[in-house]
N, C-alpha and C. Protein backbone atom coordinates (compact mmCIF):
# COMPACT_ATOMS: atom_id res chain seq x y z
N UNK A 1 46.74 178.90 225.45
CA UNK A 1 45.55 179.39 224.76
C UNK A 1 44.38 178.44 224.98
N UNK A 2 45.05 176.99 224.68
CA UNK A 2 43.43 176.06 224.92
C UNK A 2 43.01 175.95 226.73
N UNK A 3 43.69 176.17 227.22
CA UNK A 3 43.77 176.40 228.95
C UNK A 3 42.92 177.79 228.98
N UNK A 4 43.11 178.80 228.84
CA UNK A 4 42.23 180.08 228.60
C UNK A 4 40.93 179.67 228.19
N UNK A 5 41.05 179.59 227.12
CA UNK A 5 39.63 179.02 226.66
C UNK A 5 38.76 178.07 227.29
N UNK A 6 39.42 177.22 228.06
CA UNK A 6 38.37 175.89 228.93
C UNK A 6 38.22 176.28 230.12
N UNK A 7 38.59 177.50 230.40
CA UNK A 7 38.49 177.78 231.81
C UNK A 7 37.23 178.85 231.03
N UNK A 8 37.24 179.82 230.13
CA UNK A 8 36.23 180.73 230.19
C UNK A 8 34.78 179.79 229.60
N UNK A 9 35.04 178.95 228.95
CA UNK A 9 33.65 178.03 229.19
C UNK A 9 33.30 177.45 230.26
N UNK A 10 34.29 177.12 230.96
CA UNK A 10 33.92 176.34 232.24
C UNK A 10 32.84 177.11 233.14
N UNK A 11 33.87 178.61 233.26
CA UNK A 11 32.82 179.65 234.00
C UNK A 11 31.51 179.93 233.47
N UNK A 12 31.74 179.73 232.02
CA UNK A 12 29.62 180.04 231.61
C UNK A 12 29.29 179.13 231.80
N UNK A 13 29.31 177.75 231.72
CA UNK A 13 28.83 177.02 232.03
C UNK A 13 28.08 177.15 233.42
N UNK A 14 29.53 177.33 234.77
CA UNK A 14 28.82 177.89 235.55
C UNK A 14 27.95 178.68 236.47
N UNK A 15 28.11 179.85 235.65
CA UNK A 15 26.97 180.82 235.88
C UNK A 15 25.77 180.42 235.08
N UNK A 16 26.08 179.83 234.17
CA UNK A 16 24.16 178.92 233.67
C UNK A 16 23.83 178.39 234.81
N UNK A 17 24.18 177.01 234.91
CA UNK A 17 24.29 176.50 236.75
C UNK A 17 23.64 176.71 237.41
N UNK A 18 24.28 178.07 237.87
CA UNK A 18 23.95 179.00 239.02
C UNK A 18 22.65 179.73 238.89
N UNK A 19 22.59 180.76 237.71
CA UNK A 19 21.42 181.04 237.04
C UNK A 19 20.19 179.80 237.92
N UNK A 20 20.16 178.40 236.57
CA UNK A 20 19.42 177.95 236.90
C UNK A 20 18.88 177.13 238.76
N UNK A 21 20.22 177.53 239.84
CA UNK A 21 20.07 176.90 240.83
C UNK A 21 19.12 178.01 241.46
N UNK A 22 19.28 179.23 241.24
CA UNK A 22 18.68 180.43 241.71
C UNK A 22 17.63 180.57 241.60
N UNK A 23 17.03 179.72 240.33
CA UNK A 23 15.34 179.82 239.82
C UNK A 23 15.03 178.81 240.33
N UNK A 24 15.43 177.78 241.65
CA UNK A 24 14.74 177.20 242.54
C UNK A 24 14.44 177.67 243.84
N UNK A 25 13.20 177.29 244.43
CA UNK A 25 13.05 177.90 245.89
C UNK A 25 13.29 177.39 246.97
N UNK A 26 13.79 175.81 246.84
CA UNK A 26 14.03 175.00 247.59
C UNK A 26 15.09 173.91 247.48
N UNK A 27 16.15 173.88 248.64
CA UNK A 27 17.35 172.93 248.49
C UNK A 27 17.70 172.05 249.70
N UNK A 28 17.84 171.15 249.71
CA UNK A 28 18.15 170.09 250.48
C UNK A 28 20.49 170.46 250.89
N UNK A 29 20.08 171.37 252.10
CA UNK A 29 21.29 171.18 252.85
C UNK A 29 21.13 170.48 254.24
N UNK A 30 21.84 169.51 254.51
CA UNK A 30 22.37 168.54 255.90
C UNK A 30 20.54 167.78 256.26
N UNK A 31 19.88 167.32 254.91
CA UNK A 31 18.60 166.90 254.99
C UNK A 31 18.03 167.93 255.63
N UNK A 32 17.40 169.46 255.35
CA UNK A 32 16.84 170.06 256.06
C UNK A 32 16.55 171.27 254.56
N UNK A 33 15.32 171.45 254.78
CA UNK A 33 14.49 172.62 253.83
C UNK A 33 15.20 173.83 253.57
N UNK A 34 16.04 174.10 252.79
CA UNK A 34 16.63 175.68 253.51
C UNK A 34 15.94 176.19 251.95
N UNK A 35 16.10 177.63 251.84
CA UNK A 35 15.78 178.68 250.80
C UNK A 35 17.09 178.58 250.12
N UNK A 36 17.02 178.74 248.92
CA UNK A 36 18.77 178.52 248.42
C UNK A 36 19.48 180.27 248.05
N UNK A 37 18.42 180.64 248.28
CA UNK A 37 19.15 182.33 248.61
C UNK A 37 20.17 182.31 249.57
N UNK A 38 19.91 181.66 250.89
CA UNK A 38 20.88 181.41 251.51
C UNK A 38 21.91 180.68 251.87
N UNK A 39 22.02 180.04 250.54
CA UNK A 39 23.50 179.02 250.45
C UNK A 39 23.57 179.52 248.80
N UNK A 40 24.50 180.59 248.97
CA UNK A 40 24.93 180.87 247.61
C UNK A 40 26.07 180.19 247.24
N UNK A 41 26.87 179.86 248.12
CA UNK A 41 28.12 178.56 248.08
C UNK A 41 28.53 177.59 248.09
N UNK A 42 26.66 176.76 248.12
CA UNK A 42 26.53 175.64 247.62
C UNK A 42 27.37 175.24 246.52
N UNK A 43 27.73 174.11 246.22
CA UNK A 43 28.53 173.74 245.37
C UNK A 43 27.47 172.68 244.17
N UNK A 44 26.64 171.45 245.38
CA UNK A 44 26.05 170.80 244.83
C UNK A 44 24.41 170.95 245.17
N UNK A 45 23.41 171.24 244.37
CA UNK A 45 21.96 171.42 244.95
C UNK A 45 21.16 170.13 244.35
N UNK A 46 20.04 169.84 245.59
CA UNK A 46 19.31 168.67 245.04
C UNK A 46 17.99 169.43 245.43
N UNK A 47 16.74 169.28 244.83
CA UNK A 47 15.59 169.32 245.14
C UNK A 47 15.15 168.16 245.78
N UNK A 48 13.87 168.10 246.27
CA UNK A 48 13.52 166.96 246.94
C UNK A 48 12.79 166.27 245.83
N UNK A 49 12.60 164.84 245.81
CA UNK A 49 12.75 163.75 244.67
C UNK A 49 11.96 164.16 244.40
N UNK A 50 10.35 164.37 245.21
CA UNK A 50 9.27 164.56 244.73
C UNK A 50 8.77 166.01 243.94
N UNK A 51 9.73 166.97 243.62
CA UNK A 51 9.81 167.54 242.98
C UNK A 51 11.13 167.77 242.27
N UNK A 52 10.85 166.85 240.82
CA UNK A 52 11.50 167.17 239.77
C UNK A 52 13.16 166.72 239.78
N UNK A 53 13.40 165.79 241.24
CA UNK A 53 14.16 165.07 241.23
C UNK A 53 15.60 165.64 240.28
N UNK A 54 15.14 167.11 240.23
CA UNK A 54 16.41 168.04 239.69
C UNK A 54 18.03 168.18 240.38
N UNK A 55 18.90 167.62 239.96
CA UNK A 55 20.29 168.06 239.84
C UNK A 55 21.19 169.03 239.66
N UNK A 56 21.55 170.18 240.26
CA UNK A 56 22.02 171.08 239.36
C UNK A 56 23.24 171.55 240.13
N UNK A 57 24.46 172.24 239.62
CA UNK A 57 25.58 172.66 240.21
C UNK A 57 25.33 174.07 240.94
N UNK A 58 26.42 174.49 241.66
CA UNK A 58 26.36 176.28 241.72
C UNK A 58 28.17 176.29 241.67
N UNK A 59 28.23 177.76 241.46
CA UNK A 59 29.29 178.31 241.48
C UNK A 59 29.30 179.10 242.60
N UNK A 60 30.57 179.17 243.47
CA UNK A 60 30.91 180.10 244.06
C UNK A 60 31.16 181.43 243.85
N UNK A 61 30.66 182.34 243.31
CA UNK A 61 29.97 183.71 242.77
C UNK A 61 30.67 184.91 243.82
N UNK A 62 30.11 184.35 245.51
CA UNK A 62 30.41 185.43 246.16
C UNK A 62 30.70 184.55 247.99
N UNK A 63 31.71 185.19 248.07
CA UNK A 63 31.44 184.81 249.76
C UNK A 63 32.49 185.86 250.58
């Protein structure tokens, strides 16, 4: 039961995440500008420092 339960928070957690990785327009994959529409399987997203030096996870959603 507590295994059930930490796994279905785990997942909102990561669709917040994700949510919020989606409401960026820009992600740093292999040091190079990409759109993050097109890495939905990102795992880890960084913005570039000079903007907002933001951190955020993704979930694997779809591939």
């Amino acid at each position: 039961m507590f295994f059930l339960r930490y796994r279905i928070v785990s997942v909102i957690g990561l669709v917040n995440l994700s949510i919020l990785c989606s409401n960026l327009s820009l992600a740093i994959k292999g040091g190079e500008k990409t759109d993050i529409k097109q890495v939905p399987w990102t795992v880890a997203v960084r913005t570039y420092p000079g903007e907002d030096s933001l951190t955020c996870g993704g979930a694997i959603l779809s591939q």
